[in-house]
N, C-alpha and C. Protein backbone atom coordinates (compact mmCIF):
# COMPACT_ATOMS: atom_id res chain seq x y z
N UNK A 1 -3.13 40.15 21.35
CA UNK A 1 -2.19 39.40 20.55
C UNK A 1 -2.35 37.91 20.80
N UNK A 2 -2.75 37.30 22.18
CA UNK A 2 -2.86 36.35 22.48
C UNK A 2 -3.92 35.84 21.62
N UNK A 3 -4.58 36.53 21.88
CA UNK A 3 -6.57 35.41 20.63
C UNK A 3 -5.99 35.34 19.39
N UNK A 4 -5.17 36.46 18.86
CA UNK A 4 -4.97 36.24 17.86
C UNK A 4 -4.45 34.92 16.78
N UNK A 5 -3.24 34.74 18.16
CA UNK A 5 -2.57 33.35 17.98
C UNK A 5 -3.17 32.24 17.85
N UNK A 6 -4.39 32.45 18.70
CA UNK A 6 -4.98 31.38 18.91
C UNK A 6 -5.99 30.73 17.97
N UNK A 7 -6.56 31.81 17.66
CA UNK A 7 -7.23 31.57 16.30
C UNK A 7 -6.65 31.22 15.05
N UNK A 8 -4.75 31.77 14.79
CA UNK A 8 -4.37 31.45 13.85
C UNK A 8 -3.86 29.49 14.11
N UNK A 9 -3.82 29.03 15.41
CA UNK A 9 -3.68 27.62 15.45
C UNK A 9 -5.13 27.17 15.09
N UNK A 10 -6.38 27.65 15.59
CA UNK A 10 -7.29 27.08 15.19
C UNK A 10 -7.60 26.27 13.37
N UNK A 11 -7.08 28.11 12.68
CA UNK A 11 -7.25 27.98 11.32
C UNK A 11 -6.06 26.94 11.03
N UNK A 12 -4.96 26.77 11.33
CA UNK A 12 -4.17 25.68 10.77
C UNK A 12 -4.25 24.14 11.02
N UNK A 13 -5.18 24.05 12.34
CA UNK A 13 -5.42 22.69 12.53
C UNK A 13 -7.04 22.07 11.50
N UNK A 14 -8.03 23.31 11.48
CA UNK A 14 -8.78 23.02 10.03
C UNK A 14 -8.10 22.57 8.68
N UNK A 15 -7.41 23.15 8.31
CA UNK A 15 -6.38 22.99 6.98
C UNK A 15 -5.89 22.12 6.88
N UNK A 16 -5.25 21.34 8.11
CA UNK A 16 -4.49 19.75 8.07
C UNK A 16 -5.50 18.90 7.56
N UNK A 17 -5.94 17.53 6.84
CA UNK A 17 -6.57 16.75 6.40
C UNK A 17 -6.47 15.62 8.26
N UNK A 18 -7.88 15.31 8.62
CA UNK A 18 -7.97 14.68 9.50
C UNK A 18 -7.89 15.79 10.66
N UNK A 19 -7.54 16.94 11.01
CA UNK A 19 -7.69 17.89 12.17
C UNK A 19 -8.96 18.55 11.85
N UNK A 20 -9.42 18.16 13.16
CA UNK A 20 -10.20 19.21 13.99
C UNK A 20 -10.33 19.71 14.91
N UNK A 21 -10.75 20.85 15.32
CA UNK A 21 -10.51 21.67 16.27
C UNK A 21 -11.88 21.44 17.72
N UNK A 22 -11.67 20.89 18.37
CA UNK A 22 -12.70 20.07 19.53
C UNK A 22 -13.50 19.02 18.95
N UNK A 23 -14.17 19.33 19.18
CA UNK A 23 -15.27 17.76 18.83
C UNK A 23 -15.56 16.74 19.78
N UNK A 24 -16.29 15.87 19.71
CA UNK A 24 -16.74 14.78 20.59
C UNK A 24 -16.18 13.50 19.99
N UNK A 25 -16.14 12.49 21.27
CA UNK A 25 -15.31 11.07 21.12
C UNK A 25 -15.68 10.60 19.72
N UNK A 26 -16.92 10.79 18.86
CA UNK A 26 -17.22 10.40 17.77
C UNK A 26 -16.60 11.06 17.04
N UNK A 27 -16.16 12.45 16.99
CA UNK A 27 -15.71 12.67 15.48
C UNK A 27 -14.06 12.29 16.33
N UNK A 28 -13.48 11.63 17.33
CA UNK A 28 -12.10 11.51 17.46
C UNK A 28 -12.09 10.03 16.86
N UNK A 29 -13.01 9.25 17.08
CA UNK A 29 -12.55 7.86 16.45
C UNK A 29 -12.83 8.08 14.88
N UNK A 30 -13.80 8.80 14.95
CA UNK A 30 -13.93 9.22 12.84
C UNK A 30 -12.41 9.83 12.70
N UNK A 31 -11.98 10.56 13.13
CA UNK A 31 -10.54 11.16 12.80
C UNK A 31 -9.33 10.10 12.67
N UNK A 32 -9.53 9.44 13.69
CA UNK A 32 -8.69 8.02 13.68
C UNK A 32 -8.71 6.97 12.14
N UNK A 33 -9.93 6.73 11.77
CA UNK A 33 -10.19 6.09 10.45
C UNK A 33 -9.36 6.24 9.42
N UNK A 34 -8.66 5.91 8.78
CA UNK A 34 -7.58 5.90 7.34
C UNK A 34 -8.82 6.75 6.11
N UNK A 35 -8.25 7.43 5.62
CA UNK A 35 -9.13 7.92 4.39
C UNK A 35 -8.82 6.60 2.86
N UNK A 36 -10.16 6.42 2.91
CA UNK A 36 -10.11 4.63 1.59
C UNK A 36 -9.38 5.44 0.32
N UNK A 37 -9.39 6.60 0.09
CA UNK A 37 -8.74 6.76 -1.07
C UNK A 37 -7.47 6.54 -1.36
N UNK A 38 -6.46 7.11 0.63
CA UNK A 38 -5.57 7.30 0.89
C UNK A 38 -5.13 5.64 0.81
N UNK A 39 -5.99 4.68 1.63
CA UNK A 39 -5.37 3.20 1.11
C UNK A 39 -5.42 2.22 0.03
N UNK A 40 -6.23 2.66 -0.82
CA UNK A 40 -6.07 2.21 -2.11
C UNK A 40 -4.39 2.69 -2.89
N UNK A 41 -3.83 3.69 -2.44
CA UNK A 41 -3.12 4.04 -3.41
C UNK A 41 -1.53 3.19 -2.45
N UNK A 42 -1.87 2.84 -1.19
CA UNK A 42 -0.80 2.43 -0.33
C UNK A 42 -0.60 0.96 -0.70
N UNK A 43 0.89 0.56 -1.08
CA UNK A 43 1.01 -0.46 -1.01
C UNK A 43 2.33 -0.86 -0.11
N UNK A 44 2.84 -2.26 0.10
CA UNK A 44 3.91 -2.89 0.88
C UNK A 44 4.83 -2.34 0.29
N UNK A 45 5.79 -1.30 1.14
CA UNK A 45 7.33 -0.85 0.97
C UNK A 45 8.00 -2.13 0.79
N UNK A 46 8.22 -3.82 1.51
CA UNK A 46 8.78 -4.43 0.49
C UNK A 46 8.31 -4.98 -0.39
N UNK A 47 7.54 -5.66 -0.66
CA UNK A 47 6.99 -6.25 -1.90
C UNK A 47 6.37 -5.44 -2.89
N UNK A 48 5.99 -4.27 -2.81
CA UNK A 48 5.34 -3.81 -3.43
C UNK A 48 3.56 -3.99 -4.18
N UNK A 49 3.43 -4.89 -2.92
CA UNK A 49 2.24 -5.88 -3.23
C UNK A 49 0.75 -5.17 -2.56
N UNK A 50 -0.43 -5.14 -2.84
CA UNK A 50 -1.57 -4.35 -2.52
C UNK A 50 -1.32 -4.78 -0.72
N UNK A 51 -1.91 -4.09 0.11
CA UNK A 51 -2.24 -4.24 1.60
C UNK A 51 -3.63 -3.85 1.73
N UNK A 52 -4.43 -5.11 2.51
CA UNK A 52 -5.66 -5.26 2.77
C UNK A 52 -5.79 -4.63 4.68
N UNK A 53 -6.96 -4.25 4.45
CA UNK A 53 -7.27 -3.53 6.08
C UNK A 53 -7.70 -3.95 7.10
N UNK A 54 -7.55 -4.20 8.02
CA UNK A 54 -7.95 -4.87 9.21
C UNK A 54 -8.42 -4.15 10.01
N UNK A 55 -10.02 -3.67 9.94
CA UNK A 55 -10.75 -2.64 10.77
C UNK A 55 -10.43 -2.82 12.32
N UNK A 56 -10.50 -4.28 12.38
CA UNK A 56 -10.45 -4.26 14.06
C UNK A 56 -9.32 -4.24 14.90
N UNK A 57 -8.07 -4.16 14.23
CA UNK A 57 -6.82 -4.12 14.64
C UNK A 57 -6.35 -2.94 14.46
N UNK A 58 -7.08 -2.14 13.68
CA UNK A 58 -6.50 -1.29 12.51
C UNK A 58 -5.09 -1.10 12.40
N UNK A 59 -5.20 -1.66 11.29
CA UNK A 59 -4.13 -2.25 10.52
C UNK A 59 -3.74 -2.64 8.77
N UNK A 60 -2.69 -2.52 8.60
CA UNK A 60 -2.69 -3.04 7.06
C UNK A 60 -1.95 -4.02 7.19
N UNK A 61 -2.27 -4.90 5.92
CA UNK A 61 -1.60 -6.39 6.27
C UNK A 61 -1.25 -6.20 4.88
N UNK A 62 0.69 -6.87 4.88
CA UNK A 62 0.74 -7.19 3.57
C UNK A 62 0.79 -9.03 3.71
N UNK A 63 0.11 -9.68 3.27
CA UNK A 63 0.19 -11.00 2.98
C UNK A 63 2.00 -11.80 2.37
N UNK A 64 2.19 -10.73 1.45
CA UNK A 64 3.67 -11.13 0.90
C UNK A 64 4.33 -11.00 1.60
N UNK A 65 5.01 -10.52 2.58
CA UNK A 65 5.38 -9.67 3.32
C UNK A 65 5.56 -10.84 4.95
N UNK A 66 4.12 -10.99 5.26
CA UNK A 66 3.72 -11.54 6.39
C UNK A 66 3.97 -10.11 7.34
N UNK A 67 2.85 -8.76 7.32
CA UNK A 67 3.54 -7.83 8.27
C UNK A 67 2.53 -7.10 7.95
N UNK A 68 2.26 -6.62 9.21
CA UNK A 68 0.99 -5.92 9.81
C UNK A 68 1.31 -4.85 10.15
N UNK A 69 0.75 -3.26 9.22
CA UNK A 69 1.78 -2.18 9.66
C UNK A 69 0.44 -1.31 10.14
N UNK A 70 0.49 -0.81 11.69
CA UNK A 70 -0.21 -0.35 12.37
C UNK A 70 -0.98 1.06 11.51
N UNK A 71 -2.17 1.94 12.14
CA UNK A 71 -2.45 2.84 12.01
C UNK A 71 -2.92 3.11 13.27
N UNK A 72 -2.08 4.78 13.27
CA UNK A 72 -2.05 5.20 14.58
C UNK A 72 -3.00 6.62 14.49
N UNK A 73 -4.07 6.98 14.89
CA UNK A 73 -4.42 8.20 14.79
C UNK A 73 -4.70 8.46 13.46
N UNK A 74 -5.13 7.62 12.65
CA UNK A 74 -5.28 7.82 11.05
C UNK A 74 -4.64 7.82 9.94
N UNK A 75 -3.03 8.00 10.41
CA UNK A 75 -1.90 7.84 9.64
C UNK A 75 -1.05 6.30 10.06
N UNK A 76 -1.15 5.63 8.14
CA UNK A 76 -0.62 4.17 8.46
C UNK A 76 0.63 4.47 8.50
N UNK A 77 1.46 3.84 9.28
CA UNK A 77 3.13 3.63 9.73
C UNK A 77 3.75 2.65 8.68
N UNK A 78 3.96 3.19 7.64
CA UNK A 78 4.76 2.30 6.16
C UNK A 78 6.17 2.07 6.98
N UNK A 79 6.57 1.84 7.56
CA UNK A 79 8.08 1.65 8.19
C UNK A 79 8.12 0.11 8.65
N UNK A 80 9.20 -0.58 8.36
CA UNK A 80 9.16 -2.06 8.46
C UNK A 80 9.63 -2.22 10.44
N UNK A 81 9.91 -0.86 10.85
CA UNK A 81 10.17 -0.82 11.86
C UNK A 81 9.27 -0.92 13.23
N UNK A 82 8.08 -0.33 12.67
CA UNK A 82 6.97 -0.38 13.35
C UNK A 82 5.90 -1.67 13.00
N UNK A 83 6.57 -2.50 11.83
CA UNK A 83 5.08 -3.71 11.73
C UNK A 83 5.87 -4.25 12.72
N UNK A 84 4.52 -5.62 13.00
CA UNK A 84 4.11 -6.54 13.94
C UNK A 84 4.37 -7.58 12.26
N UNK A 85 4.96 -8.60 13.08
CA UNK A 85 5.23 -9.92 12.01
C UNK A 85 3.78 -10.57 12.03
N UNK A 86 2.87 -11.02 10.96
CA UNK A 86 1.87 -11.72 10.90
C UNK A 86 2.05 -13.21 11.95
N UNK A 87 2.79 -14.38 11.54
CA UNK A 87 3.31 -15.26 12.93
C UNK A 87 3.27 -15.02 14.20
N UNK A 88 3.66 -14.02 14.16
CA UNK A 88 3.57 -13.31 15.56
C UNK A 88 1.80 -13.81 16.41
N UNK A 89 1.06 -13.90 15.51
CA UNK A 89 -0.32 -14.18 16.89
C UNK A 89 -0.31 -14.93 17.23
């Protein structure tokens, strides 16, 4: 009963978009990466204005806004709670 389980977490962490089941440090920072389709369609909760990407921070920046909203593990944090104020550097 036990493998069983185990295999059925295996199959559900395939199915999630961005899970995989082991892998090496390369496919964990590939997992980390934002999917470009997924940020084209993301824009600033306040302004409503496009957000450009900041590979090396990873990050989205809304310019209108002045606010830098993190990505953590591949999923961007749209919450005004979690940006970093642009001024701020």
């Amino acid at each position: 009963m036990t493998d069983d389980k185990a295999t059925d977490d295996d199959a559900s962490d395939q199915r999630r978009p961005g899970c995989k089941a082991g892998g090496n440090d390369e496919t964990a920072v590939a997992d980390e990466l934002p999917d470009p389709q997924l940020l084209s369609l993301l824009v600033c909760p306040i302004t409503k204005t496009r957000l450009t990407y900041d590979r090396s921070k990873s990050e989205l920046i809304s310019k209108a806004a002045a606010l830098a909203f993190p990505i953590r593990n591949g999923v961007p944090l749209m919450i005004v709670e979690a940006a970093r104020r642009l001024d701020d550097d």
